[in-house]
PDB file of N, CA and C in Angstrom:
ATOM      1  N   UNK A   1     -32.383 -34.191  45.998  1.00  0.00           N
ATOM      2  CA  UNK A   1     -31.587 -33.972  47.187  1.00  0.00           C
ATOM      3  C   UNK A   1     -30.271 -34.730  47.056  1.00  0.00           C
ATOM      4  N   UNK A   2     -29.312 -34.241  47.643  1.00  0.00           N
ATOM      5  CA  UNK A   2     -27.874 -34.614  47.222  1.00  0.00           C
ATOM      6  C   UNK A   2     -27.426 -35.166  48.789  1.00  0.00           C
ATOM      7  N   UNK A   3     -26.780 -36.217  48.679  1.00  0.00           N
ATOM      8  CA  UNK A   3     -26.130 -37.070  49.497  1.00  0.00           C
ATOM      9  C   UNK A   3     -24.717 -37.125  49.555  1.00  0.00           C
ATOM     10  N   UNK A   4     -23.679 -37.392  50.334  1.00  0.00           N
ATOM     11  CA  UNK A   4     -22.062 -37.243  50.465  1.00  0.00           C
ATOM     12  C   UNK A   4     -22.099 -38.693  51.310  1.00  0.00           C
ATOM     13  N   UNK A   5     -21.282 -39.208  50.207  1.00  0.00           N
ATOM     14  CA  UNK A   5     -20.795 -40.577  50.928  1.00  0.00           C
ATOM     15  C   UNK A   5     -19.513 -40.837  50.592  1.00  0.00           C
ATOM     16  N   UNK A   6     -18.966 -41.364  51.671  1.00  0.00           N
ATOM     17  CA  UNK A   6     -17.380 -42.106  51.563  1.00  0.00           C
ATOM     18  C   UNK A   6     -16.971 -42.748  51.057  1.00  0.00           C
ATOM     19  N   UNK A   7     -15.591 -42.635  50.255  1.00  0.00           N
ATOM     20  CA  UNK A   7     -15.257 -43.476  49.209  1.00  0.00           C
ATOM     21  C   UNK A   7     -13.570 -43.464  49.825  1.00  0.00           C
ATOM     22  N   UNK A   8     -13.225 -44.644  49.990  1.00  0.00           N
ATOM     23  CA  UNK A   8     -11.844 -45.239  49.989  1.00  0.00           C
ATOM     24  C   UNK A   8     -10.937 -45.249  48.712  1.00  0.00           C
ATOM     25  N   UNK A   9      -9.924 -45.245  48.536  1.00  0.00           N
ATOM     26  CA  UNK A   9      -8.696 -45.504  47.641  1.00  0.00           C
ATOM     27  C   UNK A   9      -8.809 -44.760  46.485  1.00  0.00           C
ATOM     28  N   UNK A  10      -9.460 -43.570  46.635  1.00  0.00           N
ATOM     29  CA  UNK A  10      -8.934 -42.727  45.167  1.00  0.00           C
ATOM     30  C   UNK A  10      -8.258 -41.887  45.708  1.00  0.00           C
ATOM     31  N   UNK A  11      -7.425 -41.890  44.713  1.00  0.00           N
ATOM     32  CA  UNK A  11      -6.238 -40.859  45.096  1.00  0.00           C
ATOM     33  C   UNK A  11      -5.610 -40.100  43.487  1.00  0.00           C
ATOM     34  N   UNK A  12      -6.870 -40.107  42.954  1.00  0.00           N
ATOM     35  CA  UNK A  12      -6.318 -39.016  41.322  1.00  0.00           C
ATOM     36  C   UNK A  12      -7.413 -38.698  40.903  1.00  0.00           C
ATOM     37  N   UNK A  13      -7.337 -38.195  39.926  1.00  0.00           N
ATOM     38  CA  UNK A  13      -8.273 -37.092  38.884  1.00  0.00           C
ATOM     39  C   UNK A  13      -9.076 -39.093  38.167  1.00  0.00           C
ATOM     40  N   UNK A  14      -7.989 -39.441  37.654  1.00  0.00           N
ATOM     41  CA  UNK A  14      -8.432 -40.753  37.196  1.00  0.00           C
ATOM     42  C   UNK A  14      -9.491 -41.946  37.710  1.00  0.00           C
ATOM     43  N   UNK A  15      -9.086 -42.069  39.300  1.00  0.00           N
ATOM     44  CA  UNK A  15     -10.529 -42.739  40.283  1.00  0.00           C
ATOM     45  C   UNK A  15     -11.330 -41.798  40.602  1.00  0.00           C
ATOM     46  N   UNK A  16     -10.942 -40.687  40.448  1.00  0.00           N
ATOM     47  CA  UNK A  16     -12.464 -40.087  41.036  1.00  0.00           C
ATOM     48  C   UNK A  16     -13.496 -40.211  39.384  1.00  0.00           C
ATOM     49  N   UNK A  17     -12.967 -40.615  38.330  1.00  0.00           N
ATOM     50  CA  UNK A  17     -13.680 -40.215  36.535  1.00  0.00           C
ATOM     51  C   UNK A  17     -13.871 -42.140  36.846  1.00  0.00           C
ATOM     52  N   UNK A  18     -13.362 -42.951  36.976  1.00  0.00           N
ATOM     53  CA  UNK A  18     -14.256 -44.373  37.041  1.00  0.00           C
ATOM     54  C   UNK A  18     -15.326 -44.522  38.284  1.00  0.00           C
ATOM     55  N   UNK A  19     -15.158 -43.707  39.340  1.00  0.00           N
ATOM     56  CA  UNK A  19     -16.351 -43.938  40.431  1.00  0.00           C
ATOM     57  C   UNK A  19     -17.403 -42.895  39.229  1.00  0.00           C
ATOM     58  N   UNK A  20     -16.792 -42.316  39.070  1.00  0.00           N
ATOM     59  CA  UNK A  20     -18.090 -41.256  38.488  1.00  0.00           C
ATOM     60  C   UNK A  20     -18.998 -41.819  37.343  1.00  0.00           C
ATOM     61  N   UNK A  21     -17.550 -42.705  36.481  1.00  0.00           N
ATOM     62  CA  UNK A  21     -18.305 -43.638  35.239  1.00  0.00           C
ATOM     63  C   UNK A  21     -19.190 -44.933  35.575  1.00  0.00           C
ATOM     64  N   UNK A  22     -18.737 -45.255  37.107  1.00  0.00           N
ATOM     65  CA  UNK A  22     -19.831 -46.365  37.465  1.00  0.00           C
ATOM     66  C   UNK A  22     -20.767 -45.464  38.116  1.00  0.00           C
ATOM     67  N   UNK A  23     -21.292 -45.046  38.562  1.00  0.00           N
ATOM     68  CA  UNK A  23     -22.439 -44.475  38.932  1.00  0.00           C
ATOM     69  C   UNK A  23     -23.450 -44.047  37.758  1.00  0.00           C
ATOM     70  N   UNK A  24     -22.609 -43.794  36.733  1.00  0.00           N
ATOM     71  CA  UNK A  24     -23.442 -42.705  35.338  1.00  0.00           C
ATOM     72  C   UNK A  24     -23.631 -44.344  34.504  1.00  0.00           C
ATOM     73  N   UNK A  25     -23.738 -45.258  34.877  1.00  0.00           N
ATOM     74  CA  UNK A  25     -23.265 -46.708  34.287  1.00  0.00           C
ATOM     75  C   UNK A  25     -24.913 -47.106  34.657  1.00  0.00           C
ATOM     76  N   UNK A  26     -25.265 -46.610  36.047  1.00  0.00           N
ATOM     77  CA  UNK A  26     -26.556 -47.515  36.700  1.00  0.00           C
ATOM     78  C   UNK A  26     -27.504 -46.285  37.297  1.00  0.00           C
ATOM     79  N   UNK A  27     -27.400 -45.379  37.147  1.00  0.00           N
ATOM     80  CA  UNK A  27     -28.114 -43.762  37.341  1.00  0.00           C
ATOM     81  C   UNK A  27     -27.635 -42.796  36.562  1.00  0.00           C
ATOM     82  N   UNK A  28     -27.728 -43.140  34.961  1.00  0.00           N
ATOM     83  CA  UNK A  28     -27.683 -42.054  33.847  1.00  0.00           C
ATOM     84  C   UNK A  28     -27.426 -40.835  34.089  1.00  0.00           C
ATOM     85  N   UNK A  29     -28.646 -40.535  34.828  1.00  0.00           N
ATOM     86  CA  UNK A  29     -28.963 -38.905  35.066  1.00  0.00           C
ATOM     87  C   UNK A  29     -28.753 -38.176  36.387  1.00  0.00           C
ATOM     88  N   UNK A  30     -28.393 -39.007  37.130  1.00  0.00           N
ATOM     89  CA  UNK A  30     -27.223 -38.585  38.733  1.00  0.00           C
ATOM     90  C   UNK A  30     -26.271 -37.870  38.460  1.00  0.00           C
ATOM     91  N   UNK A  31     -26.478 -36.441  39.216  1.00  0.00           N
ATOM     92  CA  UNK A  31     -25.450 -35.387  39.412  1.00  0.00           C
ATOM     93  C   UNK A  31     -24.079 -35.352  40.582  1.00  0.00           C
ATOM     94  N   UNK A  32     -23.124 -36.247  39.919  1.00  0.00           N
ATOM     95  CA  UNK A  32     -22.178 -36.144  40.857  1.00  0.00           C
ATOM     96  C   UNK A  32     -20.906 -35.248  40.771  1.00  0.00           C
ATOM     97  N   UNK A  33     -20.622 -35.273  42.068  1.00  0.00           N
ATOM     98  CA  UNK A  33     -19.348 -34.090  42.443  1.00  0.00           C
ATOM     99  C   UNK A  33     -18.353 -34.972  43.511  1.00  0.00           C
ATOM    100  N   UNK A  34     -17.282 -35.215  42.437  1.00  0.00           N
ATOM    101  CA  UNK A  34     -16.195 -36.148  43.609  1.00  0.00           C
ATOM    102  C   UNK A  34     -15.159 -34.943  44.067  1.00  0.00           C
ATOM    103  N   UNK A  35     -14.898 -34.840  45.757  1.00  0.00           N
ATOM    104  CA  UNK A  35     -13.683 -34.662  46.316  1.00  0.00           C
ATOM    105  C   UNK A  35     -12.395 -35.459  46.626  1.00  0.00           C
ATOM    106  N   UNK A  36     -11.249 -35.589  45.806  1.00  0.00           N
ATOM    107  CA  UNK A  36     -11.121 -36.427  45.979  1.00  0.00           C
ATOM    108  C   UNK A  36      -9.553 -36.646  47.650  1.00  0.00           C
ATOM    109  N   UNK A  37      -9.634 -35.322  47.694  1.00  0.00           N
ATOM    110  CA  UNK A  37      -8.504 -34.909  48.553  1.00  0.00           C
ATOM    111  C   UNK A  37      -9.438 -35.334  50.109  1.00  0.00           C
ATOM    112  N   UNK A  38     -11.047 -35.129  49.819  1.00  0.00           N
ATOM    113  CA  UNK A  38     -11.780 -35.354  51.468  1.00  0.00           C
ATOM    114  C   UNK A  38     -12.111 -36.911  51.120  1.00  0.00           C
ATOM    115  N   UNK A  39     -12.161 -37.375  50.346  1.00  0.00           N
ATOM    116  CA  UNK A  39     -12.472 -39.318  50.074  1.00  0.00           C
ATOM    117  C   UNK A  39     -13.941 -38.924  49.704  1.00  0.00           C
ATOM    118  N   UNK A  40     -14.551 -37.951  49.424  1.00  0.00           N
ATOM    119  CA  UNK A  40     -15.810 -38.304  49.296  1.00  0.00           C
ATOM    120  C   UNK A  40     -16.189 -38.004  47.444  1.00  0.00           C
ATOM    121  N   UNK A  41     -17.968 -38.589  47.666  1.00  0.00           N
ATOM    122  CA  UNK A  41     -18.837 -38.876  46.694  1.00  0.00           C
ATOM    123  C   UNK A  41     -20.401 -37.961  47.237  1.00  0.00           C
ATOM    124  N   UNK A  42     -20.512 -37.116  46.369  1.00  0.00           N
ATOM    125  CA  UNK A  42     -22.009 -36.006  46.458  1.00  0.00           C
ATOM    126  C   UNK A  42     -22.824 -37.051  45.173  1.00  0.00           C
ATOM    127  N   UNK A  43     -23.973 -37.674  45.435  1.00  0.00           N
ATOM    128  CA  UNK A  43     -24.484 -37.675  44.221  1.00  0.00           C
ATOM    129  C   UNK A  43     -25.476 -37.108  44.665  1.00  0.00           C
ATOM    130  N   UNK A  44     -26.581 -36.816  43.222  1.00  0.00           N
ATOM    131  CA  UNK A  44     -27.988 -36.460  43.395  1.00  0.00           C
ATOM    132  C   UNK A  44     -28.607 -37.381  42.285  1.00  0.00           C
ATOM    133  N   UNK A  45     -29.940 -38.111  42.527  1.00  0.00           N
ATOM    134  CA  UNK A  45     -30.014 -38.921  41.227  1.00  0.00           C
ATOM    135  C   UNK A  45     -29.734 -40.707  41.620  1.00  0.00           C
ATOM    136  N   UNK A  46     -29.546 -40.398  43.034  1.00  0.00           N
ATOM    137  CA  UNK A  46     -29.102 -42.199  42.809  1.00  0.00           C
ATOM    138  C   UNK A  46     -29.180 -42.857  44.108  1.00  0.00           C
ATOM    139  N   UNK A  47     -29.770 -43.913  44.137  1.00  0.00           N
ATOM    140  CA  UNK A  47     -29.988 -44.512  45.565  1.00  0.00           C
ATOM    141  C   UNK A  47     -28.435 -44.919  46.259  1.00  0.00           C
ATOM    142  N   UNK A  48     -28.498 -45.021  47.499  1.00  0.00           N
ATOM    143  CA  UNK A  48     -27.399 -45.223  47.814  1.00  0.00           C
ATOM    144  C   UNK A  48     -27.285 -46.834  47.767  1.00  0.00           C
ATOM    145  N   UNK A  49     -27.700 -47.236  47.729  1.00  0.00           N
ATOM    146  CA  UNK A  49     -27.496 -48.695  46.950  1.00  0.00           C
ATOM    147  C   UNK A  49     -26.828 -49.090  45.322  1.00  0.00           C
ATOM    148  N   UNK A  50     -27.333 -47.764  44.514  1.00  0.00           N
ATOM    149  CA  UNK A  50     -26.788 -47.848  42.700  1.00  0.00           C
ATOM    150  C   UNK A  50     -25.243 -47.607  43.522  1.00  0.00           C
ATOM    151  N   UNK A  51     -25.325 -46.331  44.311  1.00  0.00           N
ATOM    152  CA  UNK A  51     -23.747 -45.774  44.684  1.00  0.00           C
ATOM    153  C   UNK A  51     -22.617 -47.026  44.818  1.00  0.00           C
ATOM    154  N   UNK A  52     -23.230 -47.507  46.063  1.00  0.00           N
ATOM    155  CA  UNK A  52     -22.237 -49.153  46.531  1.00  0.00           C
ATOM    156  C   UNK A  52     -22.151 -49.631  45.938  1.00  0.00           C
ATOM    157  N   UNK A  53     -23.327 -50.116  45.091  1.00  0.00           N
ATOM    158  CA  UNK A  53     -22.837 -51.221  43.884  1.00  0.00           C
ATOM    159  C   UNK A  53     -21.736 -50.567  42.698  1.00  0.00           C
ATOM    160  N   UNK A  54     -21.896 -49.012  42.484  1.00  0.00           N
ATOM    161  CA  UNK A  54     -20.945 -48.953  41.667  1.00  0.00           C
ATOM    162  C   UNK A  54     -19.708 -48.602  42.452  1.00  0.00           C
ATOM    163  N   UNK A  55     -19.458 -48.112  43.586  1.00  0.00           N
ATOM    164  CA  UNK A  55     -17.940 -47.623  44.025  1.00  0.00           C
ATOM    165  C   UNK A  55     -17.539 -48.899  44.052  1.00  0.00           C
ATOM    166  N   UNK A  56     -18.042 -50.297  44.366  1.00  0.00           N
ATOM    167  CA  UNK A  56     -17.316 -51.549  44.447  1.00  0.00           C
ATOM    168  C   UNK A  56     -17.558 -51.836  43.454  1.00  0.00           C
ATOM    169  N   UNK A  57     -18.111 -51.955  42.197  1.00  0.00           N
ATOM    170  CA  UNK A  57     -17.626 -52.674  41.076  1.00  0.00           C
ATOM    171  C   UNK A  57     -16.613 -51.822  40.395  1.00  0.00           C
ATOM    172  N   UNK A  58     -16.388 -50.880  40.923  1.00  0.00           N
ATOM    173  CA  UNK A  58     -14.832 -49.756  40.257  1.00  0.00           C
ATOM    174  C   UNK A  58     -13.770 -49.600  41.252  1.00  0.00           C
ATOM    175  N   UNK A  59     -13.840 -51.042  42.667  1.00  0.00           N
ATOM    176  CA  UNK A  59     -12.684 -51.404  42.479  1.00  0.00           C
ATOM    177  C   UNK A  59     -12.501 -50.232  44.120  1.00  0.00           C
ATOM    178  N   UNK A  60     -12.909 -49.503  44.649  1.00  0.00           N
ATOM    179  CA  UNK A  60     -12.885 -48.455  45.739  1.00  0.00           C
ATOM    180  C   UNK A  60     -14.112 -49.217  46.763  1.00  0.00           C
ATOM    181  N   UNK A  61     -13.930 -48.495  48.068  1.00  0.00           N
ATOM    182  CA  UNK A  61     -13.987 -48.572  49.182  1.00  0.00           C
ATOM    183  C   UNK A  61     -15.479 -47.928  49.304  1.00  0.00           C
ATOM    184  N   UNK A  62     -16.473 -48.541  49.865  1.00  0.00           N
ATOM    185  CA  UNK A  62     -17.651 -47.423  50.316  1.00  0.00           C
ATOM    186  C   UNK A  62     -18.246 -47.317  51.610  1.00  0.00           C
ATOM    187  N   UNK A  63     -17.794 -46.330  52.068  1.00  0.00           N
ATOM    188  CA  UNK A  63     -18.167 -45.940  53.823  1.00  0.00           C
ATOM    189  C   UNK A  63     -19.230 -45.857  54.393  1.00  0.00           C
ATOM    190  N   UNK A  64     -20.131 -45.624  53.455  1.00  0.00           N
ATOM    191  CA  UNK A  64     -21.302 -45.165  53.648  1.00  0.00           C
ATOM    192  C   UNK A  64     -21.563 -43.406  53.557  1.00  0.00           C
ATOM    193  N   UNK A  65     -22.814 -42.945  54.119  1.00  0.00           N
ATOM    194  CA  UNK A  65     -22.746 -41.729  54.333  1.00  0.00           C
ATOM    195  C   UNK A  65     -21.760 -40.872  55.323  1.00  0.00           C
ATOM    196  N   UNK A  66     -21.490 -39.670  54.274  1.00  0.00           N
ATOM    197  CA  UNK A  66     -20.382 -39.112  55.367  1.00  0.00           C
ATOM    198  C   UNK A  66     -20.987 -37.899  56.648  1.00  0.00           C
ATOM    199  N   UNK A  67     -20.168 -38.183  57.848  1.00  0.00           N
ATOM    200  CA  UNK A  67     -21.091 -37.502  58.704  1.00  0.00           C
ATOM    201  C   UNK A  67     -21.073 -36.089  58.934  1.00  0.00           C
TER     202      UNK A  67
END
């Protein structure tokens, strides 16, 4: 099951590929899909805890789930 959570301060092709590389960093096999024009993060594959820990160790904002 796939989750959409909020992510602060990306604003390129480039932060949305390091949120994506920290997540694939601590949930290998998590299927993610970044928007990066709506601020968000779809993963499937990853607690929302791996998520936070990686959108903040890459440096971005995490909202939590988006509503």
């Amino acid at each position: 099951m796939s989750t959409t959570y909020r992510v602060t301060g990306m604003s390129c092709g480039g932060c949305a590929k390091s949120v994506e590389s920290a997540i694939k960093a601590l949930a290998a096999d998590a299927k993610i899909s970044i928007d990066v024009a709506q601020a968000a993060v779809t993963v499937d594959g990853a607690t929302e805890a791996q998520v936070k820990q990686a959108v903040d160790e890459a440096g971005f904002g995490f909202e939590g789930k988006a509503a």
